[in-house]
Protein backbone atom coordinates (compact mmCIF):
# COMPACT_ATOMS: atom_id res chain seq x y z
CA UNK A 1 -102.96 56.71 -105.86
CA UNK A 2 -100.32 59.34 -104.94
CA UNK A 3 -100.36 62.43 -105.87
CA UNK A 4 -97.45 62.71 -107.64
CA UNK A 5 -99.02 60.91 -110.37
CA UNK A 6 -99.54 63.12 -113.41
CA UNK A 7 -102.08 63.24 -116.11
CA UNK A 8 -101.25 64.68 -119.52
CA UNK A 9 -104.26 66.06 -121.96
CA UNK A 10 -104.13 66.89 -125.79
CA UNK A 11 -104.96 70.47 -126.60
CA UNK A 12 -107.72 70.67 -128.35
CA UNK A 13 -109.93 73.21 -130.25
CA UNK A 14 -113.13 72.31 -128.99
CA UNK A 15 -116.25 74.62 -129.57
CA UNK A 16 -114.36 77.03 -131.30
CA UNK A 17 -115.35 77.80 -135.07
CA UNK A 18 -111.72 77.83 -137.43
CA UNK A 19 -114.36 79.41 -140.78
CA UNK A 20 -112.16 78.06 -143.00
CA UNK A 21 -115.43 77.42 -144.92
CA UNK A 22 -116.65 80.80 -145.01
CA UNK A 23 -113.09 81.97 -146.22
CA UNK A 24 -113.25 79.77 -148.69
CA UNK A 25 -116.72 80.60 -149.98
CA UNK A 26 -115.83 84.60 -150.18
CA UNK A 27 -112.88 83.86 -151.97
CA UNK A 28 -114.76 82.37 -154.86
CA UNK A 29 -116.18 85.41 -155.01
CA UNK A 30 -113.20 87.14 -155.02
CA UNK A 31 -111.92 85.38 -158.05
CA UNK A 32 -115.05 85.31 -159.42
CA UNK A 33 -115.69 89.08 -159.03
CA UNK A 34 -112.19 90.13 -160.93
CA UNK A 35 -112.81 87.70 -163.62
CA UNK A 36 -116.47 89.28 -164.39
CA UNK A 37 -114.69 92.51 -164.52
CA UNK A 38 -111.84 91.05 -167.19
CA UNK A 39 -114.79 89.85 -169.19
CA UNK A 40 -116.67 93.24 -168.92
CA UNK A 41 -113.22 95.08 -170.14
CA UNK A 42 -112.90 93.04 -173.20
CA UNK A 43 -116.44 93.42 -174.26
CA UNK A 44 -115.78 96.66 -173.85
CA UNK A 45 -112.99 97.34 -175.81
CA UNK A 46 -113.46 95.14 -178.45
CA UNK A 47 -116.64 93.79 -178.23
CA UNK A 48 -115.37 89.80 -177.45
CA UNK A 49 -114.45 88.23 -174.40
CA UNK A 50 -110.99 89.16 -174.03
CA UNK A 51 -108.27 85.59 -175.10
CA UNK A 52 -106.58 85.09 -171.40
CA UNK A 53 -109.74 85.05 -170.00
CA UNK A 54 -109.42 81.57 -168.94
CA UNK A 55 -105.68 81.27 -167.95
CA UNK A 56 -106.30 84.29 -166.01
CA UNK A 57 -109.06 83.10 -164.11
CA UNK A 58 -107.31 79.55 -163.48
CA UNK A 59 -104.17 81.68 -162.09
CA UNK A 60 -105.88 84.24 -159.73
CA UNK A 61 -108.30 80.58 -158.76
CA UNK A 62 -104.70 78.73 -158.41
CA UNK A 63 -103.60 81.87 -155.82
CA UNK A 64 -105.86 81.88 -153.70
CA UNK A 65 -106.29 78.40 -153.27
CA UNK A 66 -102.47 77.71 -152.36
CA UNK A 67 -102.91 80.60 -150.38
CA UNK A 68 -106.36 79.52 -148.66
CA UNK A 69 -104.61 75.72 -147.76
CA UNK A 70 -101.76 77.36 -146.20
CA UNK A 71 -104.07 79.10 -144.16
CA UNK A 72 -106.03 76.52 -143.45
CA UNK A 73 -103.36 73.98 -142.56
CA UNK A 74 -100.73 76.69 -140.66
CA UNK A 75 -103.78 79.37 -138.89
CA UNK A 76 -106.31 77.45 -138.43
CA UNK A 77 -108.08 80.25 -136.58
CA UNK A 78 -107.00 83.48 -138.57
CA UNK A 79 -109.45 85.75 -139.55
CA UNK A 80 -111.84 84.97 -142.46
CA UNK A 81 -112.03 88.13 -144.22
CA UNK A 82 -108.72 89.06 -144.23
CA UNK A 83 -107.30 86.61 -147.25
CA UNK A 84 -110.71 87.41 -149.20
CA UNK A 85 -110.62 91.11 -149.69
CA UNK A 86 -106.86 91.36 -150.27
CA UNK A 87 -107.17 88.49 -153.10
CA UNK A 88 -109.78 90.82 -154.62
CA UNK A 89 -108.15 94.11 -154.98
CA UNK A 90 -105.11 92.32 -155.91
CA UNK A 91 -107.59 90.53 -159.00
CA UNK A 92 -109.05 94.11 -159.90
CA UNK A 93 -106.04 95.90 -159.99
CA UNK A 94 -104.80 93.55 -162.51
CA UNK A 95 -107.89 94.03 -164.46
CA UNK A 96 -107.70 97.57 -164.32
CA UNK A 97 -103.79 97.22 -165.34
CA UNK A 98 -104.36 94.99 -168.35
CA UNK A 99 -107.18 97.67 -169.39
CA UNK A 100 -104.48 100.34 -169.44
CA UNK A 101 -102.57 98.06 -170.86
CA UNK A 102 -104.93 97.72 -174.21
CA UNK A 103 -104.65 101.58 -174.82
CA UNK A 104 -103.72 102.45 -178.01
CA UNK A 105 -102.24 105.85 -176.55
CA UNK A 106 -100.44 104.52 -173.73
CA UNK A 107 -98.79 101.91 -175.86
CA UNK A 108 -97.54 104.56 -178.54
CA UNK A 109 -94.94 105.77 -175.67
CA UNK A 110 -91.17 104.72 -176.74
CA UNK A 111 -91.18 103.04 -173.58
CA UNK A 112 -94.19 101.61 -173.31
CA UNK A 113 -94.61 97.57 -171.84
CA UNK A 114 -97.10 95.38 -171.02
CA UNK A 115 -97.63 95.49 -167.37
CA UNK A 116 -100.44 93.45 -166.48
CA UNK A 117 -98.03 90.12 -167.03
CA UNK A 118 -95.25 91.47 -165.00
CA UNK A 119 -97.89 92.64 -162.18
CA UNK A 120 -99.20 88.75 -162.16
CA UNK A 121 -95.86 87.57 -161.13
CA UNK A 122 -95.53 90.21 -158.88
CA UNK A 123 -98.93 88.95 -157.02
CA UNK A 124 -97.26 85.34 -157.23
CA UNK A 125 -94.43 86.14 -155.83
CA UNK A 126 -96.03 88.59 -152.91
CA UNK A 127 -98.48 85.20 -152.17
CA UNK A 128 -94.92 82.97 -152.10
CA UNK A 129 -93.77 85.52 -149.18
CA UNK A 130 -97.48 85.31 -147.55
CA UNK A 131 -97.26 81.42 -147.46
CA UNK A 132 -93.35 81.88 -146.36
CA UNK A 133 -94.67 84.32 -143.45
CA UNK A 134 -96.96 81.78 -142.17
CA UNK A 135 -95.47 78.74 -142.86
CA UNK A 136 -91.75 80.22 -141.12
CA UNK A 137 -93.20 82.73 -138.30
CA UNK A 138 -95.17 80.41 -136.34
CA UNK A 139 -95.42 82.80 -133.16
CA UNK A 140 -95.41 86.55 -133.80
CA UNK A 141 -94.28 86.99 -130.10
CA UNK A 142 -90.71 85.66 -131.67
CA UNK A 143 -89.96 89.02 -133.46
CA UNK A 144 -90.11 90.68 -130.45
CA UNK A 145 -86.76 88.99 -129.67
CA UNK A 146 -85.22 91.52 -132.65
CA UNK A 147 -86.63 94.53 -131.58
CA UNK A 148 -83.66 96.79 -132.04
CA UNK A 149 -82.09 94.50 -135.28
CA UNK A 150 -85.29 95.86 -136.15
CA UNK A 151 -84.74 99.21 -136.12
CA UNK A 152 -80.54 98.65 -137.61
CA UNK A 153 -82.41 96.93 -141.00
CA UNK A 154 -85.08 99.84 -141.12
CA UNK A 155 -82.59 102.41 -141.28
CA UNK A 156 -80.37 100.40 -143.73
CA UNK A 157 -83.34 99.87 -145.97
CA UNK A 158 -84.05 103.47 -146.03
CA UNK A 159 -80.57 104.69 -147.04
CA UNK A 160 -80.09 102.25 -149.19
CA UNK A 161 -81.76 104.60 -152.36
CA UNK A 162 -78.97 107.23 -151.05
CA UNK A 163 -76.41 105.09 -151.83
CA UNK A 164 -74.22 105.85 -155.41
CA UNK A 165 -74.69 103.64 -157.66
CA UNK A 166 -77.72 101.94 -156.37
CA UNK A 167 -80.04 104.83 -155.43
CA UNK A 168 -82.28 105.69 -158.53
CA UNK A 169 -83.71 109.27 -158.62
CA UNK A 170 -87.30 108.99 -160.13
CA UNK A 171 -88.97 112.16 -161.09
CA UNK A 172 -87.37 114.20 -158.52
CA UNK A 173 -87.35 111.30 -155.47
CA UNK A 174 -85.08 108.90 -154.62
CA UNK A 175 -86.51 105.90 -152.95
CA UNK A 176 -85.91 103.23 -155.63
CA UNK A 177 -83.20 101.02 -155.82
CA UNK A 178 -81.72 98.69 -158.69
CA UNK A 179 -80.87 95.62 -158.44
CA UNK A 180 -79.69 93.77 -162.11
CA UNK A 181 -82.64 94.69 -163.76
CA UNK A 182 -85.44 95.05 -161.07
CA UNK A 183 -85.72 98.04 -159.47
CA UNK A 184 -87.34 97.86 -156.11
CA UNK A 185 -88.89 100.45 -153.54
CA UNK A 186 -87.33 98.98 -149.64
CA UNK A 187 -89.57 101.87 -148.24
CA UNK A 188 -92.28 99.45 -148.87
CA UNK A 189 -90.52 96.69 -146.50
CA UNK A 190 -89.36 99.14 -144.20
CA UNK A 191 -92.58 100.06 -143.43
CA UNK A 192 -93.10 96.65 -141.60
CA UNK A 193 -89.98 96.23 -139.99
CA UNK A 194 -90.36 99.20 -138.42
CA UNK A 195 -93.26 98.77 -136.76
CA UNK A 196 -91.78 95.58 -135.22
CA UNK A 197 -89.45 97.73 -134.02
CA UNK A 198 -92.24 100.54 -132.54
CA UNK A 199 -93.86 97.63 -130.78
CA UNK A 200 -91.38 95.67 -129.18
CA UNK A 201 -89.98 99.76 -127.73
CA UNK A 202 -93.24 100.85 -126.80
CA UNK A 203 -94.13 97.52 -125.02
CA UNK A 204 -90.94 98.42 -122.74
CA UNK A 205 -91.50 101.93 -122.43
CA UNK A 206 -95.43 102.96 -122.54
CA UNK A 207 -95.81 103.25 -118.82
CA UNK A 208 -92.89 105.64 -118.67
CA UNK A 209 -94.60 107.13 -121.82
CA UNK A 210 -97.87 107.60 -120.01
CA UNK A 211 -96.68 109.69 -117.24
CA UNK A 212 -97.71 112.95 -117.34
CA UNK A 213 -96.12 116.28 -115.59
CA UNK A 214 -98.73 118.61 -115.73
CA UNK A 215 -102.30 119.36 -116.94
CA UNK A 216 -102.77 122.18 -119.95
CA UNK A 217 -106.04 122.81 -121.66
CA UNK A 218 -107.49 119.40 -120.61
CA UNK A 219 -104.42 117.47 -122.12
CA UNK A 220 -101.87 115.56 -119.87
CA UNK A 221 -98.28 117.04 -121.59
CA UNK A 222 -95.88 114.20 -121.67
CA UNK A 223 -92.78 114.78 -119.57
CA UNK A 224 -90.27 117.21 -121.31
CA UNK A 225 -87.29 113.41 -121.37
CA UNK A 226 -90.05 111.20 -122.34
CA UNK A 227 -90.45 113.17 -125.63
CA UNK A 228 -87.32 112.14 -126.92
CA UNK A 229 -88.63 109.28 -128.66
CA UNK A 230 -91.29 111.33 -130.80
CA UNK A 231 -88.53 113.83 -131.64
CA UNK A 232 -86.17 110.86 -132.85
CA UNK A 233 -88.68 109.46 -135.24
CA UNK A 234 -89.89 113.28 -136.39
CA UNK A 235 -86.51 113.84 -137.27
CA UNK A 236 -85.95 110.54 -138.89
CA UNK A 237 -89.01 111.66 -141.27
CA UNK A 238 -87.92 115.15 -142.51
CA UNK A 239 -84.52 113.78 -142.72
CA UNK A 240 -86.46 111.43 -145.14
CA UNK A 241 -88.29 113.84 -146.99
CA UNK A 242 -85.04 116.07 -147.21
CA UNK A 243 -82.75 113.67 -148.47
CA UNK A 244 -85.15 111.49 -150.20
CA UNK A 245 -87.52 113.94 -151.25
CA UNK A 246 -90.00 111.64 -150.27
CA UNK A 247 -92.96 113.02 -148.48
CA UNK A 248 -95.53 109.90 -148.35
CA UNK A 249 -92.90 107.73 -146.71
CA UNK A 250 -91.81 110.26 -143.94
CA UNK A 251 -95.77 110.42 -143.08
CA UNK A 252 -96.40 107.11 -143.01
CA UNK A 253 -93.27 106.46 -140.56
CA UNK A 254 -93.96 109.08 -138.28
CA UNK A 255 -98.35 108.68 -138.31
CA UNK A 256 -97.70 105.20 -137.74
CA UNK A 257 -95.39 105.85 -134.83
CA UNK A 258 -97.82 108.45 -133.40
CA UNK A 259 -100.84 105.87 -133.52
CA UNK A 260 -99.02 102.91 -131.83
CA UNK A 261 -97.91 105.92 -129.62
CA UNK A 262 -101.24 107.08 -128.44
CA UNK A 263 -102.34 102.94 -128.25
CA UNK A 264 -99.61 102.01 -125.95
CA UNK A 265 -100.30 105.12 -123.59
CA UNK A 266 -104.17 106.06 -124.05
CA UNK A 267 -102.48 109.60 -123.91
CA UNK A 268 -104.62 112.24 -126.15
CA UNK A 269 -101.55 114.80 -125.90
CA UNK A 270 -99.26 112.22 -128.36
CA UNK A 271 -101.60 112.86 -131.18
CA UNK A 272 -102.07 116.86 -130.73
CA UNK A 273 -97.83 116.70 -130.46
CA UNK A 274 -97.97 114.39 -133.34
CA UNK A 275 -100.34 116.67 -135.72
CA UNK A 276 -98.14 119.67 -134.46
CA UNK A 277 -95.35 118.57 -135.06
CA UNK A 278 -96.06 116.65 -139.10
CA UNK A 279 -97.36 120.54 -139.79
CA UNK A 280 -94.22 122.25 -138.62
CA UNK A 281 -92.24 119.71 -140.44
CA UNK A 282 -94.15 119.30 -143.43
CA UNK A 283 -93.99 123.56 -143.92
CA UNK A 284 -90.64 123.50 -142.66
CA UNK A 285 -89.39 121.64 -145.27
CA UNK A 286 -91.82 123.09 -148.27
CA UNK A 287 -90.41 126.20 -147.74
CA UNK A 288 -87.06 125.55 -148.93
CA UNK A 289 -87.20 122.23 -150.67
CA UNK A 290 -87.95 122.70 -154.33
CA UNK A 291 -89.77 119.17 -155.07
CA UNK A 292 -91.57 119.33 -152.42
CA UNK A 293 -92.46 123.09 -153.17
CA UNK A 294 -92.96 122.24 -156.69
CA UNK A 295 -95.70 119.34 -155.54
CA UNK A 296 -97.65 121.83 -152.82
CA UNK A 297 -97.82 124.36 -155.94
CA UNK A 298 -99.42 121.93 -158.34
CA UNK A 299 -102.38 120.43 -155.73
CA UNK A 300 -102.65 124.15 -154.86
CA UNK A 301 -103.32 125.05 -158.33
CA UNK A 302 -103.61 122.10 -160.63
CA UNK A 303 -105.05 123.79 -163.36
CA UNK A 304 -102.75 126.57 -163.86
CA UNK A 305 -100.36 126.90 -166.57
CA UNK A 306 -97.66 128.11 -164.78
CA UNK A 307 -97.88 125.16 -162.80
CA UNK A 308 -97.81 122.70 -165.42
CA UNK A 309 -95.19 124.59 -166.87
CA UNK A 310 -92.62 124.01 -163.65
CA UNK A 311 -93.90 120.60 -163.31
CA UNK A 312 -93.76 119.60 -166.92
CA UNK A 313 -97.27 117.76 -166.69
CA UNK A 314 -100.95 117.86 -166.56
CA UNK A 315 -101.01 114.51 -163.88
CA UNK A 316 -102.59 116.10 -161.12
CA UNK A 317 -105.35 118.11 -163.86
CA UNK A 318 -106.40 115.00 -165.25
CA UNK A 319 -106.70 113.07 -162.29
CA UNK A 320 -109.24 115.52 -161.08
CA UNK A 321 -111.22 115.40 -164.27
CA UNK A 322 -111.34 111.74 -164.63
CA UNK A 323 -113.01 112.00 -160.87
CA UNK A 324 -115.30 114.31 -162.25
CA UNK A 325 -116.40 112.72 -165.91
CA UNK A 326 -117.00 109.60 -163.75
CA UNK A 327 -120.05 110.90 -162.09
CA UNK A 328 -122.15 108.50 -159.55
CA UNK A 329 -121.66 105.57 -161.64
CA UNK A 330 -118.88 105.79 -163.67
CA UNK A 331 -118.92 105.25 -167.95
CA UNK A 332 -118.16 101.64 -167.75
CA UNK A 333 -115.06 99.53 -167.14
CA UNK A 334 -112.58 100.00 -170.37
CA UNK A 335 -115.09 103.10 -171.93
CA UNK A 336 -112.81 106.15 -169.81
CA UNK A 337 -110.06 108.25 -170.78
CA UNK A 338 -107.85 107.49 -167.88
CA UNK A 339 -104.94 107.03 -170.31
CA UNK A 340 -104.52 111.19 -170.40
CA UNK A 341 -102.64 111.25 -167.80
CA UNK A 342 -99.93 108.79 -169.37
CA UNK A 343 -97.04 107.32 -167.99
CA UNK A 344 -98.57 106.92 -164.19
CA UNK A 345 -101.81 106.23 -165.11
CA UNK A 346 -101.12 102.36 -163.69
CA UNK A 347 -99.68 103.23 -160.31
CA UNK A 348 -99.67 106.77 -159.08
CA UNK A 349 -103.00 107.42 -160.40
CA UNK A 350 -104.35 104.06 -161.03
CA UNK A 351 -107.70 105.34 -158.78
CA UNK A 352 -108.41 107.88 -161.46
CA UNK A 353 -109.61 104.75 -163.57
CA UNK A 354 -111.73 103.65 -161.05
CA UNK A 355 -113.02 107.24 -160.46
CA UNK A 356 -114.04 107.35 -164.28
CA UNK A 357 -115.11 104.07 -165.16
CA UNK A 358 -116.90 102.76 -162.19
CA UNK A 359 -118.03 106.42 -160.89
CA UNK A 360 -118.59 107.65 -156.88
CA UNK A 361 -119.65 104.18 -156.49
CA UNK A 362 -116.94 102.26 -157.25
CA UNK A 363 -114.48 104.66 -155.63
CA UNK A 364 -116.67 104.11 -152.40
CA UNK A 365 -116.52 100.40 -152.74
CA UNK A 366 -113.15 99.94 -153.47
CA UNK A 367 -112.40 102.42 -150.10
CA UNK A 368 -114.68 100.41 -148.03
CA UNK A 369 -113.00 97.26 -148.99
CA UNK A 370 -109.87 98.93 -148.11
CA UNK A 371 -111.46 99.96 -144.51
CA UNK A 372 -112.74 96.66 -144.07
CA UNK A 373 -108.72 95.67 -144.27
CA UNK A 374 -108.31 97.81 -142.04
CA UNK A 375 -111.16 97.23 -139.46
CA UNK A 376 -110.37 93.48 -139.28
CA UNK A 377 -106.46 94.36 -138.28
CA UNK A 378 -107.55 96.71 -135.75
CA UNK A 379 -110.05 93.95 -134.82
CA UNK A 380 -107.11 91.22 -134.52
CA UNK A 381 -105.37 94.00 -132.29
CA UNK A 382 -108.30 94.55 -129.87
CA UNK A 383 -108.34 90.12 -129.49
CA UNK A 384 -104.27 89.40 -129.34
CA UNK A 385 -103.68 88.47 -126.00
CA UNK A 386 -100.38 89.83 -125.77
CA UNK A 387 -99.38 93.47 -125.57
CA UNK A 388 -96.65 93.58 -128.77
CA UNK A 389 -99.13 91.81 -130.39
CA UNK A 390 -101.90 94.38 -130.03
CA UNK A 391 -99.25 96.93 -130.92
CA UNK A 392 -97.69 95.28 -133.86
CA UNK A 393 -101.54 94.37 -135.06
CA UNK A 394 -102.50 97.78 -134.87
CA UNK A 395 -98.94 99.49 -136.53
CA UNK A 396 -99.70 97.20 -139.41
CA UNK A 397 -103.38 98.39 -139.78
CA UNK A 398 -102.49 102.52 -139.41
CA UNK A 399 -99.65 101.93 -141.73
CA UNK A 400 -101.81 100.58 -144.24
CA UNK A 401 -104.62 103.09 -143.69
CA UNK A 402 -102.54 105.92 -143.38
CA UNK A 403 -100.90 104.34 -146.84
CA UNK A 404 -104.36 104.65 -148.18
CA UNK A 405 -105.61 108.32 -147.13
CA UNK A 406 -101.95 109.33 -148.26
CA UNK A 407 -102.37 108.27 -151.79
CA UNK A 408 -105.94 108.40 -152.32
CA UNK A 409 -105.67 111.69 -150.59
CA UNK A 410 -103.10 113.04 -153.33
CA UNK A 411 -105.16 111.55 -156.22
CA UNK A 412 -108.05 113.08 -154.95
CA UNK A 413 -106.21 116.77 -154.50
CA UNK A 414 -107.11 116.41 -150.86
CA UNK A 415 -103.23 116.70 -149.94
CA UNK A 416 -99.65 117.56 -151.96
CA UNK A 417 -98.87 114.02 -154.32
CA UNK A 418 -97.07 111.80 -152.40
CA UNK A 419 -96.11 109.35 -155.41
CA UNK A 420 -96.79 106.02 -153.23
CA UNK A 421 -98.89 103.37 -154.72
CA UNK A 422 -102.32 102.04 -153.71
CA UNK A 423 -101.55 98.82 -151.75
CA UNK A 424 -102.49 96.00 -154.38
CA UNK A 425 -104.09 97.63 -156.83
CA UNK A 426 -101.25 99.36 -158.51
CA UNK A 427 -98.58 98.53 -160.98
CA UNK A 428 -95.42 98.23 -158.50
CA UNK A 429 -93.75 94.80 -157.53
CA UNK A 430 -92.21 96.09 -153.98
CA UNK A 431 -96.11 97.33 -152.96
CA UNK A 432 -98.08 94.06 -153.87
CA UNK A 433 -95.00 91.60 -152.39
CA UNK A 434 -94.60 93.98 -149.15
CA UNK A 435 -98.55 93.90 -148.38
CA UNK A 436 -99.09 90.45 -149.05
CA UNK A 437 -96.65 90.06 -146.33
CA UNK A 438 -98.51 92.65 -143.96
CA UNK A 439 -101.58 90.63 -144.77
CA UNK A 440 -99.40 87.16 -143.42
CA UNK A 441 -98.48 88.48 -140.01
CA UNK A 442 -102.35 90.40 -139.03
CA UNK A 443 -102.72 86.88 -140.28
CA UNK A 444 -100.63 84.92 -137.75
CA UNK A 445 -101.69 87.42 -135.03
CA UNK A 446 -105.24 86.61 -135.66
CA UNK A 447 -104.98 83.34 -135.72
CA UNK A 448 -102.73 83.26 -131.83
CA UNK A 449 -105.51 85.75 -130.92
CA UNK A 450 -108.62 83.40 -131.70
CA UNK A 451 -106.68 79.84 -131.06
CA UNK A 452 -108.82 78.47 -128.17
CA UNK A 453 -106.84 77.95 -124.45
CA UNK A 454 -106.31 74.45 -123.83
CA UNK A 455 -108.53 72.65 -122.21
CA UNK A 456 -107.73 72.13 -118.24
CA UNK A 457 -106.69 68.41 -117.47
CA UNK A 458 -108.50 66.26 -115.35
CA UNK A 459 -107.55 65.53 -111.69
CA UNK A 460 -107.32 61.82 -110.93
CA UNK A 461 -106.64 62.77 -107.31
CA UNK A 462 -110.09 64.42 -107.52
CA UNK A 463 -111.64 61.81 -108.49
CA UNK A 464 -110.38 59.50 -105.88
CA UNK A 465 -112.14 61.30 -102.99
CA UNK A 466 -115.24 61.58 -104.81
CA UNK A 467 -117.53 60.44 -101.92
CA UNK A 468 -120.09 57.35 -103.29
CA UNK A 469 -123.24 57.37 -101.91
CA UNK A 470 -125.34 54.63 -101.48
């Protein structure tokens, strides 16, 4: 036989697991867990099981089943927990929204709507964009290829609330745009363009990142031109917060940057530069900002009448003594007083409800489903075989868990308000859609990351000089 003969082989996925059935069995639960909690609410309120009961089951069901055969069919391999958990806080925040939603105070505001509905076809339309993601991006190694279009649409999407006209100013910050009559947040998106764009640049540059000129204190200080990139990007986010007067997106741009920073070099020095530098900023700008002054004044003394004075609401005062009324276990889905603190009560401060109704217990579960998130993303970054993969993977996870401390953090009173949402549980179209797509790409990279390598071909040549023995 000669040896230029050539023998082709299928790739196959052989011995490796696809748990497709176990995502599939958690989700169940994940339908089945929101649709207890509908059924509790209505009890609660009323003492019957609440009339949509049904349709809303079949919908959230009919989700995450179009959902789960996308994934199934397109990413084979993704990660099993992943789908789950974000189909269940996106079911319980709707739960908790239709509960505000049946308050008789809430709904004697002039401007009062039902928001539960429009949040539903928000979820629908964020798990159109999920299948969209995974269905149209079938390599995330492909975005690297618009690395710096990246960064052009990142900074378009973030002036585009400055612009006359179309820039909305919203209780003092301007980050909302209007378009005919939706009104949408492109922070939200920006935040995952923009870490295409950090990954695809630090992929190029961490080894010139990771040089270090001299030893101080036990830290390796980056060379005096590599920090050029860190000062763009901390500039980028007080010009943010200045112009914007928008304080959670500016940290969530810059910790995100600082994370895949200290990733891509293993450098300990980026993240004491990084803290430095978000406190110098952050004070910098308080100091002569009034919103932002206004905000460090109220979590500095919520309580105090002066302060709800200058702010013109009790928000922050509330918040803190729904936490507390909650106790260890909460007063019971629909049986708080959540409503008090009125028009936000559904997105800013949507984990005051959970604080009061479901206690320290719930709050703790609903976190650790949000660090599970998390965990798995950072998971998917430690198996992607490719280094903007690992870097995109984990940009997506800290920008989502930096989302969360941010805004669980300003709930809480642990930091100034931010007046970002809670990724899926929250009234807010731009959040749900924007992290459902999040979810699709840790989705895609998980499922490159865990596709078995093909299987090596055979070698007829080899097996021509096999030596028969008699």
């Amino acid at each position: 036989m000669s040896s230029s003969t050539t023998h082709t082989s299928t790739i196959g996925a052989i011995g490796a697991p696809s748990r497709r059935n176990t995502e599939l069995a958690l989700l169940v639960f994940a339908v089945v867990i929101p649709l207890f909690a509908y059924m509790n609410v209505g009890l609660a309120i009323s003492g019957e099981l609440p009339p949509g009961m049904l349709g809303y089951g079949l919908g959230l069901g009919l989700l995450a089943g179009v959902a789960h055969l996308v994934v199934r069919k397109f990413a084979p391999y993704a990660d099993p927990l992943l789908l789950p958990l974000a189909t269940l806080l996106n079911g319980l925040g709707l739960v908790v929204i239709w509960r505000l939603d049946q308050s008789e105070k809430l709904q004697q505001r002039p401007t009062f709507s039902e928001a539960a509905p429009n949040q539903l076809l928000y979820s629908a339309v964020g798990i159109a964009l999920f299948v969209g993601v995974l269905l149209l991006l079938k390599d995330h190694r492909v975005l690297q290829r618009y690395t710096y279009i990246s960064m052009v649409l990142a900074i378009v999407l973030l002036l585009l609330p400055l612009v006359p006209g179309l820039g909305m100013n919203v209780f003092g910050a301007k980050i909302w745009i209007r378009i005919g009559g939706f009104s949408i947040q492109p922070g939200e998106f920006a935040k995952i363009v923009i870490a295409v764009f950090f990954a695809g640049y630090l992929m190029v540059k961490r080894d010139a990142l990771a040089l270090a000129s001299r030893r101080f204190m036990g830290l390796y200080l980056p060379r005096g031109r590599d920090l050029g990139p860190i000062l763009v990007v901390w500039a980028m986010s007080i010009l943010i917060l200045v112009f914007e007067t928008d304080l959670g997106t500016s940290l969530l741009f810059f910790g995100m940057f600082v994370v895949m920073l200290y990733v891509a070099t293993e450098r300990t020095s980026w993240i004491v530069f990084g803290l430095l530098m978000s406190a110098v900023g952050a004070v910098g700008v308080a100091s002569f900002e009034p919103h932002v002054q206004v905000r460090v004044d109220a979590w500095l003394d919520p309580f105090s009448k002066a302060v709800i004075a200058e702010t013109g609401t009790d928000q922050i005062a509330q918040s803190l003594m729904a936490f507390g009324s909650g106790g260890v276990l909460g007063s019971g889905l629909g049986q708080g007083h959540s409503d008090l603190i009125g028009f936000a009560a559904n997105s800013d401060f949507i984990l005051a409800t959970y604080g009061e109704e479901l206690g320290l217990a719930g709050i703790m579960a609903v976190l650790l489903i949000y660090g599970l998130i998390v965990e798995r993303g950072v998971r998917t970054a430690l198996a992607a075989r490719d280094p903007f993969g690992k870097l995109l993977a984990v940009g997506l996870s800290g920008a989502f868990a930096i989302q969360v401390f941010v805004v669980a953090g300003g709930v809480m009173g642990l930091i100034p308000l931010t007046g970002m949402t809670m990724p899926f549980i929250a009234y807010g179209g731009s959040s749900v859609i924007a992290n459902w797509a999040l979810i699709g790409i840790l989705l895609r990279i998980s499922d490159t990351a865990r596709r078995p390598a093909p299987s090596p071909a055979p070698n007829p040549d080899a097996e021509m000089t096999q030596v028969v023995r008699p």
